[in-house]
PDB file of N, CA and C in Angstrom:
ATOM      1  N   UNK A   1       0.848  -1.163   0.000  1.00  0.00           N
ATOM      2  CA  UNK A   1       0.000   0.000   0.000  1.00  0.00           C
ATOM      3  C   UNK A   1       0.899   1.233   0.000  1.00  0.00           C
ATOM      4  N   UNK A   2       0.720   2.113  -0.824  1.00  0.00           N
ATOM      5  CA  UNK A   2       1.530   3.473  -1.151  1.00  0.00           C
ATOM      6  C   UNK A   2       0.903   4.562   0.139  1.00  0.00           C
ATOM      7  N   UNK A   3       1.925   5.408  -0.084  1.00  0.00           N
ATOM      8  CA  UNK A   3       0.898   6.332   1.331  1.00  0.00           C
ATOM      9  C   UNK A   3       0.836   7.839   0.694  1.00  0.00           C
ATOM     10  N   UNK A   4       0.231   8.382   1.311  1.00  0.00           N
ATOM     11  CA  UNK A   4      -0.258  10.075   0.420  1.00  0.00           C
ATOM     12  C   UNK A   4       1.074  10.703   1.046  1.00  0.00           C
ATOM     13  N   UNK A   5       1.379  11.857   0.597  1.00  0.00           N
ATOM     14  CA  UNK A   5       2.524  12.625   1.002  1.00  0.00           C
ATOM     15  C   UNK A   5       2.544  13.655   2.814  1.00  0.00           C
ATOM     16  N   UNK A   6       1.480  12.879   3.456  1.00  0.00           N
ATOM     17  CA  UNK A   6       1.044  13.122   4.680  1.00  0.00           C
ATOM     18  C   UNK A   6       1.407  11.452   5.477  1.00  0.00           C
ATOM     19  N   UNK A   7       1.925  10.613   4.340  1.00  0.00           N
ATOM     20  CA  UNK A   7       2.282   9.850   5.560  1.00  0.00           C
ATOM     21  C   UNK A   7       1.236   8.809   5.741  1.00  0.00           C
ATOM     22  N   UNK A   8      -0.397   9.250   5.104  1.00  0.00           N
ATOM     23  CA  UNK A   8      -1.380   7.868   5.688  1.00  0.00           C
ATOM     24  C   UNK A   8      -1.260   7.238   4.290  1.00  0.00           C
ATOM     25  N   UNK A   9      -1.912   6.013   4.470  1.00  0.00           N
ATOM     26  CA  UNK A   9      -2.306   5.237   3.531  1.00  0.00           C
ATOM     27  C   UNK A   9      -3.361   6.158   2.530  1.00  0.00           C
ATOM     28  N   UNK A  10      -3.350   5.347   1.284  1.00  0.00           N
ATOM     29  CA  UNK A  10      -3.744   6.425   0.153  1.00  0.00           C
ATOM     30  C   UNK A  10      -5.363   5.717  -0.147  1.00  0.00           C
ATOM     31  N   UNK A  11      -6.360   6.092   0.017  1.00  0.00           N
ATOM     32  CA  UNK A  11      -7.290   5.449   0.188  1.00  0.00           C
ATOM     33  C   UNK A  11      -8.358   5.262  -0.952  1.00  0.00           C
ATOM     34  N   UNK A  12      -7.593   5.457  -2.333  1.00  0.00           N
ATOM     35  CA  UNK A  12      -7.679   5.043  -3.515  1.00  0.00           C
ATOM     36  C   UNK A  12      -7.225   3.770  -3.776  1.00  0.00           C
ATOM     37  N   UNK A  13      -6.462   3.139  -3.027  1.00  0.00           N
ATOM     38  CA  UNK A  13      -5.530   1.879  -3.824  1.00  0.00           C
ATOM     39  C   UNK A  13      -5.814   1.258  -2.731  1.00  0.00           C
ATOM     40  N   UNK A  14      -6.566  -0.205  -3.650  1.00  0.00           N
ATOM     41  CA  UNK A  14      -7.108  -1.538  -2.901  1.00  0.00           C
ATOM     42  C   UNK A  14      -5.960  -1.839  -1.922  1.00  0.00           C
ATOM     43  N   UNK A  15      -6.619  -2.404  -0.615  1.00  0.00           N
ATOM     44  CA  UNK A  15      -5.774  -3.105  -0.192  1.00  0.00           C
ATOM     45  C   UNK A  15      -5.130  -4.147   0.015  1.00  0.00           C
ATOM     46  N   UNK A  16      -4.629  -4.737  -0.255  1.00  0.00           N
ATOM     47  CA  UNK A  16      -3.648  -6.227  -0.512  1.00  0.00           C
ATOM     48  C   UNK A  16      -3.215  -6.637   1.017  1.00  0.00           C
ATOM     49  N   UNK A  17      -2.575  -8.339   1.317  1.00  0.00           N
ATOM     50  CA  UNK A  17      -2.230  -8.935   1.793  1.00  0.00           C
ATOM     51  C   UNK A  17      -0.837  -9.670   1.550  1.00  0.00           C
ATOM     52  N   UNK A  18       0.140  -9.457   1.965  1.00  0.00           N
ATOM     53  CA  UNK A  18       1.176 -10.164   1.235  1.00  0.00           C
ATOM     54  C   UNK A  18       2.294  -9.358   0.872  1.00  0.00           C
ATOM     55  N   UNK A  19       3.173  -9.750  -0.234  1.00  0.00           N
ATOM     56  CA  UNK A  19       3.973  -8.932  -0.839  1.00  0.00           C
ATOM     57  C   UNK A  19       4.749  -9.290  -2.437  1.00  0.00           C
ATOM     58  N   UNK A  20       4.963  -8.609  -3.209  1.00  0.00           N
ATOM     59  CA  UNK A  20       4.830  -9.033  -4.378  1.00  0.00           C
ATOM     60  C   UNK A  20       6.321 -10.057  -4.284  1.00  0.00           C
ATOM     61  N   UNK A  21       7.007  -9.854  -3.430  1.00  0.00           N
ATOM     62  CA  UNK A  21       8.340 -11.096  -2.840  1.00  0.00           C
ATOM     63  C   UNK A  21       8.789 -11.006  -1.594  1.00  0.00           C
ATOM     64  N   UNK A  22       9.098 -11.723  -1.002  1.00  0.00           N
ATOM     65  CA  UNK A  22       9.248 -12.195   0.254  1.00  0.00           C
ATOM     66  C   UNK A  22      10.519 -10.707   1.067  1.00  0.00           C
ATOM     67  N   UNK A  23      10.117 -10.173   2.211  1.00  0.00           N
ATOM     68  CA  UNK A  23      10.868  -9.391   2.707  1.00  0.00           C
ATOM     69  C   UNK A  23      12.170 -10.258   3.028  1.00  0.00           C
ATOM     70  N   UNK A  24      13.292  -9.517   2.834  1.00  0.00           N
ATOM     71  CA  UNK A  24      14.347 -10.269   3.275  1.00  0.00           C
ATOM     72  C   UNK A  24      14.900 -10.037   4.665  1.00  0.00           C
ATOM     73  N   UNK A  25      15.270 -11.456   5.090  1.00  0.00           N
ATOM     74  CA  UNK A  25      14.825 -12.101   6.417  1.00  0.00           C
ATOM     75  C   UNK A  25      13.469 -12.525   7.275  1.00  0.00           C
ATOM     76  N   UNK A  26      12.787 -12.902   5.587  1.00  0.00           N
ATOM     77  CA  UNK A  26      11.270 -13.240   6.473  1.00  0.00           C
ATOM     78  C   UNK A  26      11.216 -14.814   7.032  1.00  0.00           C
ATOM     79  N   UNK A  27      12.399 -15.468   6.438  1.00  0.00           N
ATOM     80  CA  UNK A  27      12.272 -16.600   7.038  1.00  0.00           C
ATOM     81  C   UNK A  27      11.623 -17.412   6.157  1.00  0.00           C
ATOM     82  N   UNK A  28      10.956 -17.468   5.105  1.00  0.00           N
ATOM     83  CA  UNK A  28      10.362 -17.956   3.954  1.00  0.00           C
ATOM     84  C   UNK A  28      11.058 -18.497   3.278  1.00  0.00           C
ATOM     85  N   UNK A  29      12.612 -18.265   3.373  1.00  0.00           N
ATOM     86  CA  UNK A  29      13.567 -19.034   2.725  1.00  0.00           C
ATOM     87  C   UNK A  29      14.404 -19.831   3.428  1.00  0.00           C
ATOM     88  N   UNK A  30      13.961 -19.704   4.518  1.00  0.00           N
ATOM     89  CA  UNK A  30      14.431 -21.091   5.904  1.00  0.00           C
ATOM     90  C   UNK A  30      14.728 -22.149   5.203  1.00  0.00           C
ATOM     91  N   UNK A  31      15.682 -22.878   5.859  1.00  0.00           N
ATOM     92  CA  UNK A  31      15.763 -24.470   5.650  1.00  0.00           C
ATOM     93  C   UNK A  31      14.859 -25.256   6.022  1.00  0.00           C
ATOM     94  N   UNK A  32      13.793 -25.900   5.802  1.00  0.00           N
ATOM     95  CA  UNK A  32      12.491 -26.818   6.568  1.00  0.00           C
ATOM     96  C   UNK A  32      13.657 -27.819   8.000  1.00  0.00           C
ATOM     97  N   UNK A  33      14.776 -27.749   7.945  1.00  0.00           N
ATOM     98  CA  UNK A  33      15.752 -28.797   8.456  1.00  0.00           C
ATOM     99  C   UNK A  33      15.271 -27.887   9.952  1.00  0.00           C
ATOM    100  N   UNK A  34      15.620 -26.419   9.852  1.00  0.00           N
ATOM    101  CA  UNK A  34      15.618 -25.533  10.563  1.00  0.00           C
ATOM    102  C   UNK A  34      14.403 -25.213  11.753  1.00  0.00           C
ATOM    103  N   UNK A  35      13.283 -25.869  10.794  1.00  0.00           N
ATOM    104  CA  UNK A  35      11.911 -24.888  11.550  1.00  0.00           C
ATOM    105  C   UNK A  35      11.717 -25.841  12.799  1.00  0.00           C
ATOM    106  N   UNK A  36      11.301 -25.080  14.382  1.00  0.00           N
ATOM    107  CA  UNK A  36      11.153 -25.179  15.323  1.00  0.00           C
ATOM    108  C   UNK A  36      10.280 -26.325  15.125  1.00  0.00           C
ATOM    109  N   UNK A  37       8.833 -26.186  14.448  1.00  0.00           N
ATOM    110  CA  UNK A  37       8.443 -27.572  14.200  1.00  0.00           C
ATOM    111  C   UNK A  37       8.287 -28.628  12.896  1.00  0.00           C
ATOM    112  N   UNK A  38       9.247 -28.702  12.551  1.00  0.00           N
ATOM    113  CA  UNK A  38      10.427 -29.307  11.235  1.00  0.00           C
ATOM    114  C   UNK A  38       9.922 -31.032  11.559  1.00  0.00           C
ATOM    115  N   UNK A  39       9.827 -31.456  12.835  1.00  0.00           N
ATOM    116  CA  UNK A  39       9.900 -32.649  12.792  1.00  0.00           C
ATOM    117  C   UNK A  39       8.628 -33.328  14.033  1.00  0.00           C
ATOM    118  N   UNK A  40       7.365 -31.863  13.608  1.00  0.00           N
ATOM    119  CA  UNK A  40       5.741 -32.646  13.423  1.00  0.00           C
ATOM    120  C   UNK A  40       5.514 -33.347  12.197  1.00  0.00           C
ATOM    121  N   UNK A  41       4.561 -34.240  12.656  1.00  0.00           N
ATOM    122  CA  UNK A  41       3.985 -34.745  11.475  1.00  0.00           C
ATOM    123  C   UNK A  41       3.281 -33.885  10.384  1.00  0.00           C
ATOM    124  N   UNK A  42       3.305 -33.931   9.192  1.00  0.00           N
ATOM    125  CA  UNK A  42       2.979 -33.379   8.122  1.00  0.00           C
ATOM    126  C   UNK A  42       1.316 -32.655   8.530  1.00  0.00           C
ATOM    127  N   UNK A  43       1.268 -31.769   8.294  1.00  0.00           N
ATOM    128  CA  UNK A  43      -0.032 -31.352   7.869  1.00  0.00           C
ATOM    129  C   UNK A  43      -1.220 -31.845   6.962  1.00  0.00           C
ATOM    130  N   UNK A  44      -2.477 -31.514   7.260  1.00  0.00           N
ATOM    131  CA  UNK A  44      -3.112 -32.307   6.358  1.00  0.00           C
ATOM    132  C   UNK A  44      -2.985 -31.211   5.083  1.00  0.00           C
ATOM    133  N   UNK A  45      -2.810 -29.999   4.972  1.00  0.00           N
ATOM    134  CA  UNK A  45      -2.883 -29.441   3.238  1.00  0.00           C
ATOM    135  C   UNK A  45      -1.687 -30.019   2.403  1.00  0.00           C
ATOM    136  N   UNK A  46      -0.348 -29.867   3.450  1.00  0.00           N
ATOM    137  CA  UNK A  46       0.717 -30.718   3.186  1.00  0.00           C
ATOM    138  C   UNK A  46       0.727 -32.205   2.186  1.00  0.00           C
ATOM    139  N   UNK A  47       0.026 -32.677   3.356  1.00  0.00           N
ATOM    140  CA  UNK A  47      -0.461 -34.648   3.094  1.00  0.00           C
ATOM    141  C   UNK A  47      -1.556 -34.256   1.792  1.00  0.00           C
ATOM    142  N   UNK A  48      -2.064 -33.368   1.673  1.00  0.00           N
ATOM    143  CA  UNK A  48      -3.307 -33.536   0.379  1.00  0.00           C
ATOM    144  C   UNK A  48      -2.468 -32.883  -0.942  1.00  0.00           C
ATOM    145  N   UNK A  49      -1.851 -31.585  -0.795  1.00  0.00           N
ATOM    146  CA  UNK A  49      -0.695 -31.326  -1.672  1.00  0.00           C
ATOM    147  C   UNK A  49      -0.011 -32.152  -2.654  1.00  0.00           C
ATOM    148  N   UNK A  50       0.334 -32.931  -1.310  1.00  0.00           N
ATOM    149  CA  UNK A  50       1.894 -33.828  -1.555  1.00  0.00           C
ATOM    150  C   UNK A  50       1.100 -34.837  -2.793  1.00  0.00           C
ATOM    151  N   UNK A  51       0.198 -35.465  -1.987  1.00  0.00           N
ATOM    152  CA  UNK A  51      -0.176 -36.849  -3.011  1.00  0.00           C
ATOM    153  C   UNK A  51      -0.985 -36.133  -4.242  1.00  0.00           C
ATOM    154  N   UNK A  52      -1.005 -35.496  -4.513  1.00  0.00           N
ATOM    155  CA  UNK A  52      -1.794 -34.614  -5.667  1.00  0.00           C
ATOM    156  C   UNK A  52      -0.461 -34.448  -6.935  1.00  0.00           C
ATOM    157  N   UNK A  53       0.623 -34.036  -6.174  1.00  0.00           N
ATOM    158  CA  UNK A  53       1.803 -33.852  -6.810  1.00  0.00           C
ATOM    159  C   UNK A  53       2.517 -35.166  -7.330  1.00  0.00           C
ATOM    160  N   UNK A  54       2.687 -35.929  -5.973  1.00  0.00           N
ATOM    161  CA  UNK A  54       3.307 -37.083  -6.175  1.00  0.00           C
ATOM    162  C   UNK A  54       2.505 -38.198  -7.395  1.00  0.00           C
ATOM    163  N   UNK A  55       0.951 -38.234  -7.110  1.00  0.00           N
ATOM    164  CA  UNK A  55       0.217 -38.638  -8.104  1.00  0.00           C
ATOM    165  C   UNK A  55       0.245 -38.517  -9.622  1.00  0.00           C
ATOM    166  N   UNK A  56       0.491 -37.158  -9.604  1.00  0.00           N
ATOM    167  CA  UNK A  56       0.835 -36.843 -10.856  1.00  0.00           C
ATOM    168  C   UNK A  56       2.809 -36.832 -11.839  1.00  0.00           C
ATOM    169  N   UNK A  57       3.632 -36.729 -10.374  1.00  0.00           N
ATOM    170  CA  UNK A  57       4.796 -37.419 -10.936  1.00  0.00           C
ATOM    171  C   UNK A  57       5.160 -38.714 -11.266  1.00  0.00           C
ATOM    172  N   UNK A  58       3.927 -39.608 -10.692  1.00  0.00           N
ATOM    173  CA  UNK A  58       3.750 -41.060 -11.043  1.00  0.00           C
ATOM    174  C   UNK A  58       4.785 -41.660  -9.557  1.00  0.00           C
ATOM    175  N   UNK A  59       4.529 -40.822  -8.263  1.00  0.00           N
ATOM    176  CA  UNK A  59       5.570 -41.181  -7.126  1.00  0.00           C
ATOM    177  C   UNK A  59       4.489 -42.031  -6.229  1.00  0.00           C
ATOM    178  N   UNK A  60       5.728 -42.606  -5.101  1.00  0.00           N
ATOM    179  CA  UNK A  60       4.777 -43.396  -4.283  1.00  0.00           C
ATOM    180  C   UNK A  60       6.284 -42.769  -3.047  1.00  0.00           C
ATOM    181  N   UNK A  61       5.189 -42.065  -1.635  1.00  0.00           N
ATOM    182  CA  UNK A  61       5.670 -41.382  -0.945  1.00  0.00           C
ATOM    183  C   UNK A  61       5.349 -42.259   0.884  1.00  0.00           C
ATOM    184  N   UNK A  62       6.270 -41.948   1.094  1.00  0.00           N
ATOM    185  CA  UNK A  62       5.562 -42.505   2.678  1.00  0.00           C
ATOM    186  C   UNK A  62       4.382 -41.471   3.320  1.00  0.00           C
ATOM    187  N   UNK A  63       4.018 -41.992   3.977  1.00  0.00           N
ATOM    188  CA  UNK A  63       2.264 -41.160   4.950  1.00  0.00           C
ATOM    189  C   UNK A  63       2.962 -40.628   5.713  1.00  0.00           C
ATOM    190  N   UNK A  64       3.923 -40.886   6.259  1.00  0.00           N
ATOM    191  CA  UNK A  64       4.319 -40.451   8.168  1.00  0.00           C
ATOM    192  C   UNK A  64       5.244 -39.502   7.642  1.00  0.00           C
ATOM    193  N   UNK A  65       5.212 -38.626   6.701  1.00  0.00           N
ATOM    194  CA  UNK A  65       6.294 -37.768   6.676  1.00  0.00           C
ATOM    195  C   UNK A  65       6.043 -36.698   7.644  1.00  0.00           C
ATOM    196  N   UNK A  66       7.307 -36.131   7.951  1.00  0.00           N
ATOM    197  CA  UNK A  66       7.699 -34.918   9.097  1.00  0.00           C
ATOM    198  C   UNK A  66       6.936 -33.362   8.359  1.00  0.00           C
ATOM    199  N   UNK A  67       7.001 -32.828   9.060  1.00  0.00           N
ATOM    200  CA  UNK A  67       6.644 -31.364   8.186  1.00  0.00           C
ATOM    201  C   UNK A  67       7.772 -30.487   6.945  1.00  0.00           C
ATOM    202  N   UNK A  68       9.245 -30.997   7.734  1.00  0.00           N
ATOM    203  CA  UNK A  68       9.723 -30.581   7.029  1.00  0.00           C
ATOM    204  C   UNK A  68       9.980 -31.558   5.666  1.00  0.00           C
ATOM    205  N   UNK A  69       9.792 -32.506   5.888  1.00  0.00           N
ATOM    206  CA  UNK A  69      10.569 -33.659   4.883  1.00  0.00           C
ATOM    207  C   UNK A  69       9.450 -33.388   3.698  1.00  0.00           C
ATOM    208  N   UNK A  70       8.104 -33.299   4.307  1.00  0.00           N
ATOM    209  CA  UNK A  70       7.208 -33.387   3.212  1.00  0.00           C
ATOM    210  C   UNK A  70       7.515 -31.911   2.324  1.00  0.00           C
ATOM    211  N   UNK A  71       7.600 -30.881   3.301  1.00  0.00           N
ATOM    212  CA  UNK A  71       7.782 -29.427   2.117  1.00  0.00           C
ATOM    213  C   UNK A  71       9.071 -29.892   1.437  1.00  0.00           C
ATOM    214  N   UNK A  72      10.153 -30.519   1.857  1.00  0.00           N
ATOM    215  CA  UNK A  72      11.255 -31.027   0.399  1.00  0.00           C
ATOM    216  C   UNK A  72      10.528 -31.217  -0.517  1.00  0.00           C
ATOM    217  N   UNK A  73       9.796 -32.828  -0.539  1.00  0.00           N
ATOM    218  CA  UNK A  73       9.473 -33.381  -1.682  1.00  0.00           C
ATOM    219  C   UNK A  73       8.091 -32.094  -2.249  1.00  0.00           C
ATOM    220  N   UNK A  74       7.346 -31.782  -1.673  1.00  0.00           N
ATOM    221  CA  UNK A  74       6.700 -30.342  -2.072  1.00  0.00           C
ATOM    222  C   UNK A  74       7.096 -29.461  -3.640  1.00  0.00           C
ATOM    223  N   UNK A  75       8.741 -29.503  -2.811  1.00  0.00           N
ATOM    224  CA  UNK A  75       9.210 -27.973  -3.288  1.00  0.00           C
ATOM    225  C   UNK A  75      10.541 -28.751  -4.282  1.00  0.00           C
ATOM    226  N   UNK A  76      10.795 -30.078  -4.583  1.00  0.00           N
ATOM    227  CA  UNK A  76      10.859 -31.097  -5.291  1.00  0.00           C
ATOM    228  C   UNK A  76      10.084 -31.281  -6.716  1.00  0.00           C
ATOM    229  N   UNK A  77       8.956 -31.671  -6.375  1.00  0.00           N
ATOM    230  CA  UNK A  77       8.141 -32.028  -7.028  1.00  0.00           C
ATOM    231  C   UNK A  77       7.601 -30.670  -7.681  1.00  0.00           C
ATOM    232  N   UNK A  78       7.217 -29.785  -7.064  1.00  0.00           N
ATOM    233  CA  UNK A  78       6.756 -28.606  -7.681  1.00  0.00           C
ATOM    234  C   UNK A  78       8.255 -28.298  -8.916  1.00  0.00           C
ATOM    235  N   UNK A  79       9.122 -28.600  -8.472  1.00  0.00           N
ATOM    236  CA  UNK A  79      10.282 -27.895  -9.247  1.00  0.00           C
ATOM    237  C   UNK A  79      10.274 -28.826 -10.428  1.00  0.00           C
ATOM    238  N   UNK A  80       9.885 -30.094 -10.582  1.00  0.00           N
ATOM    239  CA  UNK A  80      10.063 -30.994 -11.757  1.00  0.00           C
ATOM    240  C   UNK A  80       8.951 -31.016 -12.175  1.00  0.00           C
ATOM    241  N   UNK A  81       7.745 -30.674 -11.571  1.00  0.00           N
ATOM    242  CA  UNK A  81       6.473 -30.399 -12.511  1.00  0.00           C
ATOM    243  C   UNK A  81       6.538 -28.920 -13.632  1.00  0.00           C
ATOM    244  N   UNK A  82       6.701 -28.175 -12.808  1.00  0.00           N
ATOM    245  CA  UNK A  82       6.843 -26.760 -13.589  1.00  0.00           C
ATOM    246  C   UNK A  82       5.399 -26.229 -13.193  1.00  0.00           C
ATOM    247  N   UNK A  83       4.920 -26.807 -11.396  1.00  0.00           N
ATOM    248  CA  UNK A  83       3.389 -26.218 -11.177  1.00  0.00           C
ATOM    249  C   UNK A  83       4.113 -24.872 -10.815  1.00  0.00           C
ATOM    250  N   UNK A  84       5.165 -24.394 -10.091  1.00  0.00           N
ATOM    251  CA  UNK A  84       5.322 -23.231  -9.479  1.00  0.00           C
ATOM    252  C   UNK A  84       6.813 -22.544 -10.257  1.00  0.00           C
ATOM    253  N   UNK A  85       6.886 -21.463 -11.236  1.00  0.00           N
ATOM    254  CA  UNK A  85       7.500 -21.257 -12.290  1.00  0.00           C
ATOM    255  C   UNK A  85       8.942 -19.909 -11.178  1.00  0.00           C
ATOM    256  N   UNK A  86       9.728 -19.951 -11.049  1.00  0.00           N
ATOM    257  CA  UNK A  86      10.923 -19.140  -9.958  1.00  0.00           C
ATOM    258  C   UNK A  86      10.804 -17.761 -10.874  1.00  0.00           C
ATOM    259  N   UNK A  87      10.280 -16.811 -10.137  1.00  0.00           N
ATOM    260  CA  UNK A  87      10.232 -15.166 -10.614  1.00  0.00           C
ATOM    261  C   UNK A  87      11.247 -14.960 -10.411  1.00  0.00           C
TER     262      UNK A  87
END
């Protein structure tokens, strides 16, 4: 969000969530090895993700993956599909 030359937000321009790339040091580029909880069990968007991906790379993945192990094969698989293209 841009701000008027007073400093507030400009209350012409929608407001958004997010950022068009990751602030640096947001931690978004962490090692999954790294994250405090790296070694819970996978999530279920994770676990529904994963086999959606893996399904379609023609993979066969273990169930009990960790949180971090599963965002590897994630961010793996996304990279040999060409679902998520590197800006």
């Amino acid at each position: 969000m841009t701000e008027n030359a007073n400093g507030a937000p400009d209350p012409d321009e929608q407001e958004t969530l997010g950022a068009s790339s990751p602030e640096p040091g947001s931690g978004l580029d962490r090692d999954p090895d790294e994250w405090a909880t790296g070694e819970e069990p996978m999530t279920s968007a994770q676990r529904s993700y994963l086999d959606t991906l893996a399904r379609e790379a023609g993979e066969e993945l273990p169930a009990d993956l960790t949180k971090a192990e599963a965002s590897k094969h994630i961010d793996r698989l996304q990279g040999e599909s060409g679902r998520v293209q590197d800006q």
